[in-house]
Protein backbone atom coordinates (compact mmCIF):
# COMPACT_ATOMS: atom_id res chain seq x y z
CA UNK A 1 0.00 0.00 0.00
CA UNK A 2 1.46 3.36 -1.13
CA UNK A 3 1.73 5.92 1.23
CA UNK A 4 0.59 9.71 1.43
CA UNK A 5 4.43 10.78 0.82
CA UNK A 6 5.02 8.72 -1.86
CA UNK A 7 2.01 10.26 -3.97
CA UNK A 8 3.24 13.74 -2.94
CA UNK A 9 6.24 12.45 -4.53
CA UNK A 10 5.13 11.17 -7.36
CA UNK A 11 3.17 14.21 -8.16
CA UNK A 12 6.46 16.69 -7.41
CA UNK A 13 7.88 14.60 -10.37
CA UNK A 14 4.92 14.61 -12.51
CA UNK A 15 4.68 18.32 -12.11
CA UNK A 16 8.64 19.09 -13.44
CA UNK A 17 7.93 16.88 -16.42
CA UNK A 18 4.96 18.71 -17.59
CA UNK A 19 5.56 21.82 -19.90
CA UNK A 20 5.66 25.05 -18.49
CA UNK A 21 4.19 28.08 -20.45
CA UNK A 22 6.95 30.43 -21.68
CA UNK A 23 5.18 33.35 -20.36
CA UNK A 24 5.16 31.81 -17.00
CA UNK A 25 8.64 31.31 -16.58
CA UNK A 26 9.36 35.03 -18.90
CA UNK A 27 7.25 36.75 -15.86
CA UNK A 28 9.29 34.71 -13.25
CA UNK A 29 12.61 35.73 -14.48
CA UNK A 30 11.39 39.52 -14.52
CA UNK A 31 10.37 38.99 -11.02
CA UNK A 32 13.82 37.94 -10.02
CA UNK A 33 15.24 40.34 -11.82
CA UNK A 34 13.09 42.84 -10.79
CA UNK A 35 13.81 41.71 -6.48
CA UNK A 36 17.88 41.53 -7.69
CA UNK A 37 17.26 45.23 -9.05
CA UNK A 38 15.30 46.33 -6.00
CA UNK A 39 18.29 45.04 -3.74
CA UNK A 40 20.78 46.84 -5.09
CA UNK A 41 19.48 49.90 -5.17
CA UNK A 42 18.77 49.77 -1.48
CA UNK A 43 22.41 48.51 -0.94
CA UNK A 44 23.47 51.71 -3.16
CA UNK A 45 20.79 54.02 -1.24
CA UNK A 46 22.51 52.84 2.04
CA UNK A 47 26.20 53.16 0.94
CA UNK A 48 25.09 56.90 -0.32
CA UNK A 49 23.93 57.37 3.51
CA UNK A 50 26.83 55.71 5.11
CA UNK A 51 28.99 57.94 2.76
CA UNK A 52 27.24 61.19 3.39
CA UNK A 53 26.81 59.83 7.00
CA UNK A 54 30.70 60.22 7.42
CA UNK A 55 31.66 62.36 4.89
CA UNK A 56 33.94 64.47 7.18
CA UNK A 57 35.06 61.55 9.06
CA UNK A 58 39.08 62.05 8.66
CA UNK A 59 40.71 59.08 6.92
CA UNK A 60 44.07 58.27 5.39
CA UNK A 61 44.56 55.82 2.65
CA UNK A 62 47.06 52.58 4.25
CA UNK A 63 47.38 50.89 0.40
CA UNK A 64 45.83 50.58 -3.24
CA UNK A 65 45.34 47.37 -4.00
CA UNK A 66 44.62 46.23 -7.98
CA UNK A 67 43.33 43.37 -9.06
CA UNK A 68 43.16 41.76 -12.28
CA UNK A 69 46.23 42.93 -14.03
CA UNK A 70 48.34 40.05 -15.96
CA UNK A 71 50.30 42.44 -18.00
CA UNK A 72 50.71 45.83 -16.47
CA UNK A 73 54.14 46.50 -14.75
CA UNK A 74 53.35 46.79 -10.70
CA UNK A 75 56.02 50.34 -11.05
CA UNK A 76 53.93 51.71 -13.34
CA UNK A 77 50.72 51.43 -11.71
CA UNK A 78 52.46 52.79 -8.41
CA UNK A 79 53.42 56.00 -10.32
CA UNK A 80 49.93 55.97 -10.99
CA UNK A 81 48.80 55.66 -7.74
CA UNK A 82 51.40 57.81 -6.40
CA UNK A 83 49.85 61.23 -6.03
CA UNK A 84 46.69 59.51 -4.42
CA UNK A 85 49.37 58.98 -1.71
CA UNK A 86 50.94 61.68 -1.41
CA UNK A 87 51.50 62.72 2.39
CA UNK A 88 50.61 66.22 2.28
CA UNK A 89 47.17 64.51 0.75
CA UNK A 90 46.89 62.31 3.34
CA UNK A 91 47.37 64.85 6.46
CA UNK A 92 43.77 66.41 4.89
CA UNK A 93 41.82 63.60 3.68
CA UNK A 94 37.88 63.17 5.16
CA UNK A 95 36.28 60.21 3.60
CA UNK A 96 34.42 62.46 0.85
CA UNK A 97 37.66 64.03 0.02
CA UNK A 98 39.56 60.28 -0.37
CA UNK A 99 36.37 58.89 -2.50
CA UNK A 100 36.76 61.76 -5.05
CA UNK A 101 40.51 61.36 -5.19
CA UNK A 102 40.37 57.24 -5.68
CA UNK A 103 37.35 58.19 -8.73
CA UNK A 104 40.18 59.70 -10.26
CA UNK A 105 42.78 57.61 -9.62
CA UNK A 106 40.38 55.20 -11.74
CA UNK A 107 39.02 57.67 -14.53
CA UNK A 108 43.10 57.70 -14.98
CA UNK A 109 43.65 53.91 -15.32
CA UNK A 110 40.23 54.55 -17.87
CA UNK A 111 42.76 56.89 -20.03
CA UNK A 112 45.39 54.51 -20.53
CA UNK A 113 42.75 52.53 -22.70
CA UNK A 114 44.33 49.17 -21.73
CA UNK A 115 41.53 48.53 -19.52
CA UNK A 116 37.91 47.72 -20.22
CA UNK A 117 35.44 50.79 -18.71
CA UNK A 118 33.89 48.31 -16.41
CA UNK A 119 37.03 49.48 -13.50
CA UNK A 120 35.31 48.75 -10.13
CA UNK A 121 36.58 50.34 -6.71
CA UNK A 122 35.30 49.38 -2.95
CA UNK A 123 36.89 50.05 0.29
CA UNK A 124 37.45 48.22 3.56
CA UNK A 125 39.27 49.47 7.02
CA UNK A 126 43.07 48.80 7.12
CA UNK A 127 44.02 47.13 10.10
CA UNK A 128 47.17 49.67 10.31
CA UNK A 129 47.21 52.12 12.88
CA UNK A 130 47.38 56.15 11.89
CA UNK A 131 46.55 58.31 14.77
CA UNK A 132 43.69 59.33 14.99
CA UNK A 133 42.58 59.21 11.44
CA UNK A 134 40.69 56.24 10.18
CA UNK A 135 42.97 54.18 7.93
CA UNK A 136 41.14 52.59 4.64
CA UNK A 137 42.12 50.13 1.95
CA UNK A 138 41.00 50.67 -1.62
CA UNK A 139 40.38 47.95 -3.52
CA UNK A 140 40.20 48.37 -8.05
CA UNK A 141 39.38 45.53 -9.92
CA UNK A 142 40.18 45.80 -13.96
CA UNK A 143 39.77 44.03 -16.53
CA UNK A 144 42.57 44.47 -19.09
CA UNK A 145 41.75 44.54 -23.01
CA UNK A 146 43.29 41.87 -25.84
CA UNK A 147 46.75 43.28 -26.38
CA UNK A 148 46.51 42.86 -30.67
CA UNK A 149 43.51 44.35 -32.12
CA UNK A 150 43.29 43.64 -36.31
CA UNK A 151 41.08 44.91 -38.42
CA UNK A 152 41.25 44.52 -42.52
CA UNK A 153 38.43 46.07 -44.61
CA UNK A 154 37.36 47.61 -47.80
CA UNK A 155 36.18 51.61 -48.47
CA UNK A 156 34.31 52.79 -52.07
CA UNK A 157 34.04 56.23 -52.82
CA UNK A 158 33.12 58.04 -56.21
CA UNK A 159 34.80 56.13 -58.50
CA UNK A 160 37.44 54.79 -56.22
CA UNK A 161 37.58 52.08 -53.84
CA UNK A 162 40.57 50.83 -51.47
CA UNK A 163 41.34 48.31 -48.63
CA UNK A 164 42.92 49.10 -45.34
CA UNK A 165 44.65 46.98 -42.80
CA UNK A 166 45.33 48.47 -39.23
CA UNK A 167 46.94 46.55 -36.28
CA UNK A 168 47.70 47.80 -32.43
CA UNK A 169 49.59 46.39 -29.79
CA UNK A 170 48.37 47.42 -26.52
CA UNK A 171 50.46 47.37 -23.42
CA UNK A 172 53.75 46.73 -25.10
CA UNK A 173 55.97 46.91 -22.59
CA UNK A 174 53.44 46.70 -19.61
CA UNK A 175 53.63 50.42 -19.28
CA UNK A 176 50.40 51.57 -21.74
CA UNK A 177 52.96 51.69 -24.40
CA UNK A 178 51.19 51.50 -27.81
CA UNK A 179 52.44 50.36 -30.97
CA UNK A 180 50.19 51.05 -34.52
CA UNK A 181 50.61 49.85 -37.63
CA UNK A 182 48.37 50.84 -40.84
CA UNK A 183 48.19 50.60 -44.63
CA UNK A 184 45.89 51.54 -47.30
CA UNK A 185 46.15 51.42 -50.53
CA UNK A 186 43.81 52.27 -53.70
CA UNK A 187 42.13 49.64 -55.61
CA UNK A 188 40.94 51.74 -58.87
CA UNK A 189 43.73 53.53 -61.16
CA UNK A 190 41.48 56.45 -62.41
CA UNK A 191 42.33 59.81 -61.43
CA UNK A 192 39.74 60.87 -60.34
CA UNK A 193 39.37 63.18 -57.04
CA UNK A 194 41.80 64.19 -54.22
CA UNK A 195 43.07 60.98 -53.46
CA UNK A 196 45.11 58.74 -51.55
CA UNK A 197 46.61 55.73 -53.72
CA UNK A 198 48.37 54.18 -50.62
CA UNK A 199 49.45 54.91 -47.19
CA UNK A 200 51.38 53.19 -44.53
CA UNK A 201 52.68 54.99 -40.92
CA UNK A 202 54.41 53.01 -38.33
CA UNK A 203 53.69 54.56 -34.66
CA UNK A 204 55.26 53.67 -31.19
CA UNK A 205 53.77 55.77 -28.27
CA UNK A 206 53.97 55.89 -24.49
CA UNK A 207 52.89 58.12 -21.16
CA UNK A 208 55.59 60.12 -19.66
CA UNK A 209 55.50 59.29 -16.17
CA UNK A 210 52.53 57.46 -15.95
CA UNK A 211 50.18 60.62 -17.23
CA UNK A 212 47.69 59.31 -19.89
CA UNK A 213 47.45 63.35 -20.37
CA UNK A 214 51.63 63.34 -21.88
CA UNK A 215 52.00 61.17 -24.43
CA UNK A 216 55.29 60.76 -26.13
CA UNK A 217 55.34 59.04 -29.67
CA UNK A 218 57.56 58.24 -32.29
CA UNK A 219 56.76 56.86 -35.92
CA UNK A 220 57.65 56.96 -39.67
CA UNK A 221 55.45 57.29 -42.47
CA UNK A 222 54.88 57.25 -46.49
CA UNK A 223 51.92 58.11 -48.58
CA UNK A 224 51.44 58.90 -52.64
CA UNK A 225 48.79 61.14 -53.31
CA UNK A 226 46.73 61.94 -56.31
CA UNK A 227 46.16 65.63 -56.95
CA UNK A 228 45.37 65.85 -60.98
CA UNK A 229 41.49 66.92 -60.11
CA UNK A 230 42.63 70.35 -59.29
CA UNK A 231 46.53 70.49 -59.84
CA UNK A 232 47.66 68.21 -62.70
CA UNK A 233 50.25 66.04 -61.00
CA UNK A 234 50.68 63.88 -57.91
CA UNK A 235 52.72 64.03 -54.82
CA UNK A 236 54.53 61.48 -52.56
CA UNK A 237 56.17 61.67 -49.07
CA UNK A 238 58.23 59.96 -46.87
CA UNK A 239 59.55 60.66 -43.27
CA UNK A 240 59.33 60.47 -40.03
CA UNK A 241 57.94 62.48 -36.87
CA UNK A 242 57.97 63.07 -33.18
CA UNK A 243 55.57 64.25 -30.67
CA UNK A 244 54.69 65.51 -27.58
CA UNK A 245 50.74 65.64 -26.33
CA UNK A 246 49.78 67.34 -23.56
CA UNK A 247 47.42 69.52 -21.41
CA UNK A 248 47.61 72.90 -19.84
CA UNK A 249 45.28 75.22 -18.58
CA UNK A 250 44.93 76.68 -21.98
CA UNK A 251 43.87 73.21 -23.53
CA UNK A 252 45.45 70.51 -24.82
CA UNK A 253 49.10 70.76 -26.78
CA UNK A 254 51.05 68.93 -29.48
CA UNK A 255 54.42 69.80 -30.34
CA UNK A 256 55.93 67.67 -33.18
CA UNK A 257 59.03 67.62 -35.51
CA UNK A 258 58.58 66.51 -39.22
CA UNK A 259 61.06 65.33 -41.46
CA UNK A 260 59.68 64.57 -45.20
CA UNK A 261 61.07 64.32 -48.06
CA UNK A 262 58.02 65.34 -50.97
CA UNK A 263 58.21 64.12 -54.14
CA UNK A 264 55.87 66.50 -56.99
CA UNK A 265 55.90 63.58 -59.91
CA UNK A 266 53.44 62.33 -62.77
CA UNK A 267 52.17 65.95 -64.26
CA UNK A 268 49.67 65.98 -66.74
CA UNK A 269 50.39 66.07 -70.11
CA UNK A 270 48.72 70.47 -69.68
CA UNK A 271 49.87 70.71 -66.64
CA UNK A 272 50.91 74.78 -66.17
CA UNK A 273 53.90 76.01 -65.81
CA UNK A 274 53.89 77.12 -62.39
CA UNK A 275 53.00 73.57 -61.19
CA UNK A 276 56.42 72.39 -63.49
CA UNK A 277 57.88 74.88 -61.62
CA UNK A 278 57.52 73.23 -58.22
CA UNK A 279 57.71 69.42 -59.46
CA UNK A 280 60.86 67.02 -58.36
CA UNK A 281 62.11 66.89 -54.93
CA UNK A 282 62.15 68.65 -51.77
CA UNK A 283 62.87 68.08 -48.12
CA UNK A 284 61.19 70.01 -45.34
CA UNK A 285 62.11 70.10 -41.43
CA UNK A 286 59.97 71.80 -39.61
CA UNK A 287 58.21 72.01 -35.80
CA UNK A 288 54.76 72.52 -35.10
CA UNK A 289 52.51 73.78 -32.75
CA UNK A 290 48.80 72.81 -31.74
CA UNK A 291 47.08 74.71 -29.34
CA UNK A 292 43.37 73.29 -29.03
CA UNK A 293 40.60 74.76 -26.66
CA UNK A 294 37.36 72.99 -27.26
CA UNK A 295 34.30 73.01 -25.18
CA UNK A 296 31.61 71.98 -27.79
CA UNK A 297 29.25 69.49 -26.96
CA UNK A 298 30.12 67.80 -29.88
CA UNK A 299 32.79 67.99 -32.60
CA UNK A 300 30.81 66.47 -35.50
CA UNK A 301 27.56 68.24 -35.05
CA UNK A 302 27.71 70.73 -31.99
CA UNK A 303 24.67 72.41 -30.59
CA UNK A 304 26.81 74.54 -27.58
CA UNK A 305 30.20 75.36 -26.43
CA UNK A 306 33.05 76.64 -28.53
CA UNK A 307 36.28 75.78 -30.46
CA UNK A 308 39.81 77.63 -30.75
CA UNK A 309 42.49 76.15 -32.36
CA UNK A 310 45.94 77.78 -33.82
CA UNK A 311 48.30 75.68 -35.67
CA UNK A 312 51.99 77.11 -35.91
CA UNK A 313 54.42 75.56 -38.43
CA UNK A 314 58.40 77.06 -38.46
CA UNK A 315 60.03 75.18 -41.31
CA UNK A 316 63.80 75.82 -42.42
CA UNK A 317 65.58 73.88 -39.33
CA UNK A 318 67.19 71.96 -42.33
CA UNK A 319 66.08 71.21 -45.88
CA UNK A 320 65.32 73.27 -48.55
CA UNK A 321 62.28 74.96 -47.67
CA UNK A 322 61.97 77.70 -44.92
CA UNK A 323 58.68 79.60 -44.09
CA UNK A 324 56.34 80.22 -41.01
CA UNK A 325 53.13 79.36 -41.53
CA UNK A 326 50.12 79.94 -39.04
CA UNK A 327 46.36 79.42 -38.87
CA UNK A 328 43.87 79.56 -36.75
CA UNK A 329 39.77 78.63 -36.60
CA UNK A 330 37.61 79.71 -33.89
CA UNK A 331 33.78 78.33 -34.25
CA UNK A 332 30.69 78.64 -31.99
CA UNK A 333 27.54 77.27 -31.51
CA UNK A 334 24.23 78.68 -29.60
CA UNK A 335 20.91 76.09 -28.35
CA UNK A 336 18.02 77.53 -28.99
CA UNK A 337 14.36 75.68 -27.63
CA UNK A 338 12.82 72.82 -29.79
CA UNK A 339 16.33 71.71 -30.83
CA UNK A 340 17.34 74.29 -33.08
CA UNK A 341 20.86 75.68 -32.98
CA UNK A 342 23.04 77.81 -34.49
CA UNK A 343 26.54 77.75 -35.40
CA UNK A 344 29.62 80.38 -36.56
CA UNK A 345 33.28 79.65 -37.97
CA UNK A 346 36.02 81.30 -38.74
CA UNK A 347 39.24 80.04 -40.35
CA UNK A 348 42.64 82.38 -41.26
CA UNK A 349 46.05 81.50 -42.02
CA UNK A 350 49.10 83.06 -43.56
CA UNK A 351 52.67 81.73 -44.43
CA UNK A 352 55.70 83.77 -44.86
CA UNK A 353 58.58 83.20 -47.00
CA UNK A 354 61.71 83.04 -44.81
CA UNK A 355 65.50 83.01 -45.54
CA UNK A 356 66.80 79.67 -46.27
CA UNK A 357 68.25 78.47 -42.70
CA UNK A 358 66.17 81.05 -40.96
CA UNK A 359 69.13 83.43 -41.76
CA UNK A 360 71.34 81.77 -38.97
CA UNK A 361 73.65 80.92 -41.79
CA UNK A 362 76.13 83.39 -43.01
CA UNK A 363 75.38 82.27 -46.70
CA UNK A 364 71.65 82.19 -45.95
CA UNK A 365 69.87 82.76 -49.33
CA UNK A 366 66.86 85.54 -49.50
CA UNK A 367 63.42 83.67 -49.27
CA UNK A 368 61.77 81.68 -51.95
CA UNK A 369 58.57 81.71 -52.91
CA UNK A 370 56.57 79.29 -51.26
CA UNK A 371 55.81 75.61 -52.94
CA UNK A 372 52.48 74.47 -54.00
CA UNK A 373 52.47 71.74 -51.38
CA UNK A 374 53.21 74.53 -48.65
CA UNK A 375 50.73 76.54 -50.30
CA UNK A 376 46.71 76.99 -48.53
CA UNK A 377 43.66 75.50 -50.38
CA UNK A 378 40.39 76.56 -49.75
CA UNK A 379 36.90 75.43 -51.38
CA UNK A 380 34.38 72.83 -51.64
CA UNK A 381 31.74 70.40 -49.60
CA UNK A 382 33.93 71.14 -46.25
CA UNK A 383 34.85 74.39 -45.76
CA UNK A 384 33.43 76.73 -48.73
CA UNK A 385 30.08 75.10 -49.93
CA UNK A 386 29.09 76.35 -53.24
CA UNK A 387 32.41 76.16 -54.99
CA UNK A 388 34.37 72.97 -56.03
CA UNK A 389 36.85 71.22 -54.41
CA UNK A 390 40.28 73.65 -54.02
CA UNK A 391 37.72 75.97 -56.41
CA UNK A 392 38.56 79.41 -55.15
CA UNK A 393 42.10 81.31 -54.94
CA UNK A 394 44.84 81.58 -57.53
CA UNK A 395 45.10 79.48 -60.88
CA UNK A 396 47.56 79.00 -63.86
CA UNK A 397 45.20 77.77 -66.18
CA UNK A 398 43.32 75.03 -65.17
CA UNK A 399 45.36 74.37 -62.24
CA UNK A 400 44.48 75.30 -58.79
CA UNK A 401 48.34 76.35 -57.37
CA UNK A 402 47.09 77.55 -53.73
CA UNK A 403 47.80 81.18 -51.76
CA UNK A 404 49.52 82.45 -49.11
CA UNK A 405 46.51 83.97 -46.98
CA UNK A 406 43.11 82.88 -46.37
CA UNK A 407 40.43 83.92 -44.34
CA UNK A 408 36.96 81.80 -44.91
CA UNK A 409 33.86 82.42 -42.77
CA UNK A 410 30.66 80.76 -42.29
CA UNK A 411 27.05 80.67 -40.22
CA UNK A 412 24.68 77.77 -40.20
CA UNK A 413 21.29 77.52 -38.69
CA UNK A 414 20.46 73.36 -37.55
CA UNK A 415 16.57 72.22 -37.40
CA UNK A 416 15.22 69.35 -36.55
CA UNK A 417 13.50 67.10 -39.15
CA UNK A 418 9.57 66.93 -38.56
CA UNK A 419 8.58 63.59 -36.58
CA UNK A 420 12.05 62.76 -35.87
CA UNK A 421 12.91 65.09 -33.19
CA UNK A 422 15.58 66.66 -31.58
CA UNK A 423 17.69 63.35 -30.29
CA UNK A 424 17.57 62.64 -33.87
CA UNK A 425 21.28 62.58 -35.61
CA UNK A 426 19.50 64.28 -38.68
CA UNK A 427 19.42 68.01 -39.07
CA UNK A 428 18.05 69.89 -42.04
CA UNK A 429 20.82 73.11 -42.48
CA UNK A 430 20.56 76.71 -44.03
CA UNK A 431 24.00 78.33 -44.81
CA UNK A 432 25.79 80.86 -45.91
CA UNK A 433 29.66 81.11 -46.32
CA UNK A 434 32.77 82.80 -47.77
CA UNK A 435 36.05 83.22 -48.47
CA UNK A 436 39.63 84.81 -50.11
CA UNK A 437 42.65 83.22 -50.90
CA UNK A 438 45.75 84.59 -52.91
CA UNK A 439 49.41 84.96 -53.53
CA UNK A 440 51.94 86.97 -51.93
CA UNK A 441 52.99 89.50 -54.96
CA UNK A 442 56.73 88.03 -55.71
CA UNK A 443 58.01 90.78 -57.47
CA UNK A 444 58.72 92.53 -54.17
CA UNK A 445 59.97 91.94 -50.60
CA UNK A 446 58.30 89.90 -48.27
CA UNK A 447 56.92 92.85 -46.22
CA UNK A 448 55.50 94.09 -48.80
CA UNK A 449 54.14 91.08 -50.68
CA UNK A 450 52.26 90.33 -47.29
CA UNK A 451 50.88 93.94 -46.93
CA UNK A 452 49.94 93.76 -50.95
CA UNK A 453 48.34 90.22 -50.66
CA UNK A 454 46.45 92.04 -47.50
CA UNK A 455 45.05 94.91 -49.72
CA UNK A 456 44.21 92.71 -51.79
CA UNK A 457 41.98 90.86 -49.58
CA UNK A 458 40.10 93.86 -49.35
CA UNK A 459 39.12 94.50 -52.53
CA UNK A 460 35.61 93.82 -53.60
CA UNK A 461 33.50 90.87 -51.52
CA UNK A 462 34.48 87.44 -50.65
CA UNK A 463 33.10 84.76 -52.79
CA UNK A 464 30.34 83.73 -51.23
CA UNK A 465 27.62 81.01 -51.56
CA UNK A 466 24.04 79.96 -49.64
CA UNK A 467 22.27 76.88 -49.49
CA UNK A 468 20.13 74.38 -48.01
CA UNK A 469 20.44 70.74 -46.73
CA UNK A 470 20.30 67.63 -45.06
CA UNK A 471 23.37 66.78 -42.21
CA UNK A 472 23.63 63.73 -40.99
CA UNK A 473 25.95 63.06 -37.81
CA UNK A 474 26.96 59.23 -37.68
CA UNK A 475 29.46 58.91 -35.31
CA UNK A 476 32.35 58.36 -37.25
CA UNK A 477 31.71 61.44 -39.89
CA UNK A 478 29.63 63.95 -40.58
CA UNK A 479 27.58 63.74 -43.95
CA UNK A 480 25.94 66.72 -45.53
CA UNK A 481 23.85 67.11 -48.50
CA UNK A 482 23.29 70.36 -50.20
CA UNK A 483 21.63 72.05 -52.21
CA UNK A 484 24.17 75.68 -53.12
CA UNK A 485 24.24 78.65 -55.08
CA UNK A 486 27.15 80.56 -55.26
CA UNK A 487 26.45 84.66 -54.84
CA UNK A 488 29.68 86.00 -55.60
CA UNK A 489 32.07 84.47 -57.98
CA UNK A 490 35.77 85.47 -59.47
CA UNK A 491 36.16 85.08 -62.84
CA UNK A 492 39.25 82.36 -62.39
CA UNK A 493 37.10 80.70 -59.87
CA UNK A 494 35.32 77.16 -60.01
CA UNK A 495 31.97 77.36 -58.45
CA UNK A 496 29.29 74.88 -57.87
CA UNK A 497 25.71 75.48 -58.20
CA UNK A 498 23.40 73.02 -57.25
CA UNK A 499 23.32 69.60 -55.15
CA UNK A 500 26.49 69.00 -53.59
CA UNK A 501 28.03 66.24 -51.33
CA UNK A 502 30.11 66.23 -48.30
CA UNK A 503 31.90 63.85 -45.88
CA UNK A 504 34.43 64.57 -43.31
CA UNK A 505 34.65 65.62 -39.48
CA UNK A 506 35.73 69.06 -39.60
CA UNK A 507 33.27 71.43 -41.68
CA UNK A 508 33.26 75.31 -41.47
């Protein structure tokens, strides 16, 4: 005879054979997560209180202790951890005081980028003694990232299409060292464009003194360039460069030296004589300067904030070319309600002709006029809408040969397409924007082909275009679509009326 237990058994069984109805076990698993949710939010609520409980409770920090590193050299991560513990610090740390230090103690490991975001930090009492200060441990566990990253793909353009292949070691030396590798080349022989037919650049960078704000890096590149849309002939380069990056209270900083030897080959059958002029070989050294100051809320599409940036180039240090050659763009952007916003640029630059050797030789030879891949550009989808690419400034017959001053300005009004909203990456644009470019006058001094090439900017208005459009901000680039009319037009100049098309991740 069975008994009560065994049928309560047997029915226990029966019951995790049957099928259970997917909804069922979907609301059970919400439930659970729900409770898990619930938990932690009342464990967070109470740390908050605990925290704000003891905020001025005065603590020192005994040790930082990191867990989870396989390839990260222990000296570097105590350089990192070193002003954390400094004991000037420690002689005023409360607990609030500590916690804000330690967040960014981690937001530094964060910079390094050898570390996946997910860094985690809790603390515990030390069991050391300090006074009368309450000693704590800290306790970071990281995750670090693969080491070799690879990626090989394909890009098609307007009647162009090329493969790239990019590869970074991470963490060479255990010290958020980085070495980078790339190369592109073209896969379609047409000229057609401003192009790139191949590239390749060979980088090594590393933190000085475990700051992932001063970056030191070292590399050597070589690219071939196609420039017979606007300029009848192509140019290659080969060389190699070193930098500095880092920050100040002005912004951030790069200082690098370039050493390139440019090649102006492969003219066009009509290509003018001022483009002859410059073709065969050259070799420029040269430092530059980057001061950046940026505030905007975004760099591809910005709706507040502002940008300043100045780029200084002193050239002559060696090789054959010596000039100084300086721009600068300032841009800024006003919110308005509903997601409409407004935007301003302006962009300048000038180069100067110096002696060769910056006159520090005693045979220093007067300056030469500048070469046409010193030279400033300026027009088309990027910078002046309305015009085609390298379309305004100086030209020997159909070649665009570049100037020696610029100054190109622009306003832009954003909206927000009907039904999608302002979150939306889509923005419907009206523009208007202008510019100069042109020559220093040769036949004189340099003085006074500057202050001539200045009158001349003067003279009559700027070319100028308007337009409407369609931006779209993905977050790699920024892709407009526009419709322009040019308003005022040089004679020599190339303009563009009608529906134009632009890609990049700088735009005026």
């Amino acid at each position: 005879m069975s008994s009560p237990l065994a049928r309560d058994d047997d029915d226990v069984f029966e019951r995790l054979k049957s099928a259970v109805d997917p909804a069922v076990v979907s609301e059970r698993e919400k439930a659970v997560q729900e409770r898990v949710r619930l938990q932690y939010e009342k464990a967070q609520r109470r740390l908050a209180e605990l925290i704000e409980e003891n905020s001025t409770l005065p603590v020192t920090i005994a040790d930082i202790r990191i867990h989870g590193v396989k390839n990260t050299r222990e000296g570097f991560l105590h350089k990192v951890f070193a002003d954390a513990l400094k004991e000037e610090k420690q002689r005023s740390y409360t607990l609030n005081s500590a916690l804000e230090e330690l967040q960014k103690t981690t937001q530094k490991l964060h910079r390094f980028g050898i570390f996946h975001p997910n860094i985690s930090m809790y603390l515990d009492q030390a069991h050391a003694a300090f006074g009368d200060r309450t000693p704590i441990s800290a306790f970071i566990s990281v995750q670090e990232r693969g080491r070799l990253q690879l990626n090989t793909g394909t890009e098609v353009g307007n009647a162009e299409g090329g493969g790239y292949f990019n590869a970074t070691i991470r963490n060479v030396f255990g010290g958020a060292e980085t070495l980078y590798a790339s190369a592109s080349t073209a896969t379609s022989t047409a000229d057609v464009g401003h192009r790139t037919r191949s590239s390749y650049e060979l980088t090594f960078a590393t933190p000085i003194n475990a700051d992932p704000d001063t970056v030191f890096d070292i590399g050597a590149f070589r690219a071939s360039r196609s420039n017979h849309y606007f300029a009848s002939h192509e140019e290659a380069q080969q060389g190699v460069r070193a930098g500095l990056r880092f920050l100040t209270d002005y912004g951030s900083h790069e200082l690098n030296y370039n050493g390139v030897w440019r090649q102006v080959s492969n003219l066009s059958p009509d290509a003018s004589p001022s483009v002859r002029a410059d073709a065969g070989d050259s070799v420029k050294s040269s430092i530059t300067h980057t001061l950046t100051r940026d505030t905007r809320d975004s760099k591809l599409l910005p709706t507040t904030g502002s940008l300043l940036k100045g780029i200084t180039e002193l050239a002559g240090l060696g090789g054959d070319v010596s000039f100084l050659k300086t721009q600068v763009e300032a841009q800024r952007s006003l919110p308005f309600s509903h997601g409409i916003s407004f935007s301003t640029g302006l962009r300048a630059g000038v180069l100067v002709p110096l002696p060769q050797g910056l006159g520090f030789s005693e045979n220093a030879t007067p300056p030469r006029p500048s070469r046409i891949n010193d030279r400033f550009f300026l027009g088309g989808a990027t910078d002046i809408r309305g015009f085609r690419e390298n379309g305004l400034g100086p030209r020997d017959g159909n070649d665009a040969v570049g100037g020696d001053v610029y100054v190109a300005g622009g306003a832009s009004l954003f909206l927000p397409l009907p039904r999608l909203g302002a979150e939306s990456p889509f923005r419907l644009q009206a523009f208007v924007n202008g510019g100069r470019l042109v020559a220093l006058q040769q036949s004189t001094g340099v003085k006074e082909g500057l202050l001539g090439a200045l009158r001349e900017m003067g003279v009559g208005y700027p070319s100028m275009a308007a337009g409407v459009g369609l931006v779209y901000a993905h977050p790699v680039a920024r892709f407009e679509l526009n419709f322009a009319l040019p308003v005022v037009k040089r004679e020599e100049e190339r303009a563009r009326k009608g529906l134009q098309f632009g890609v990049g991740i700088s735009f005026l």
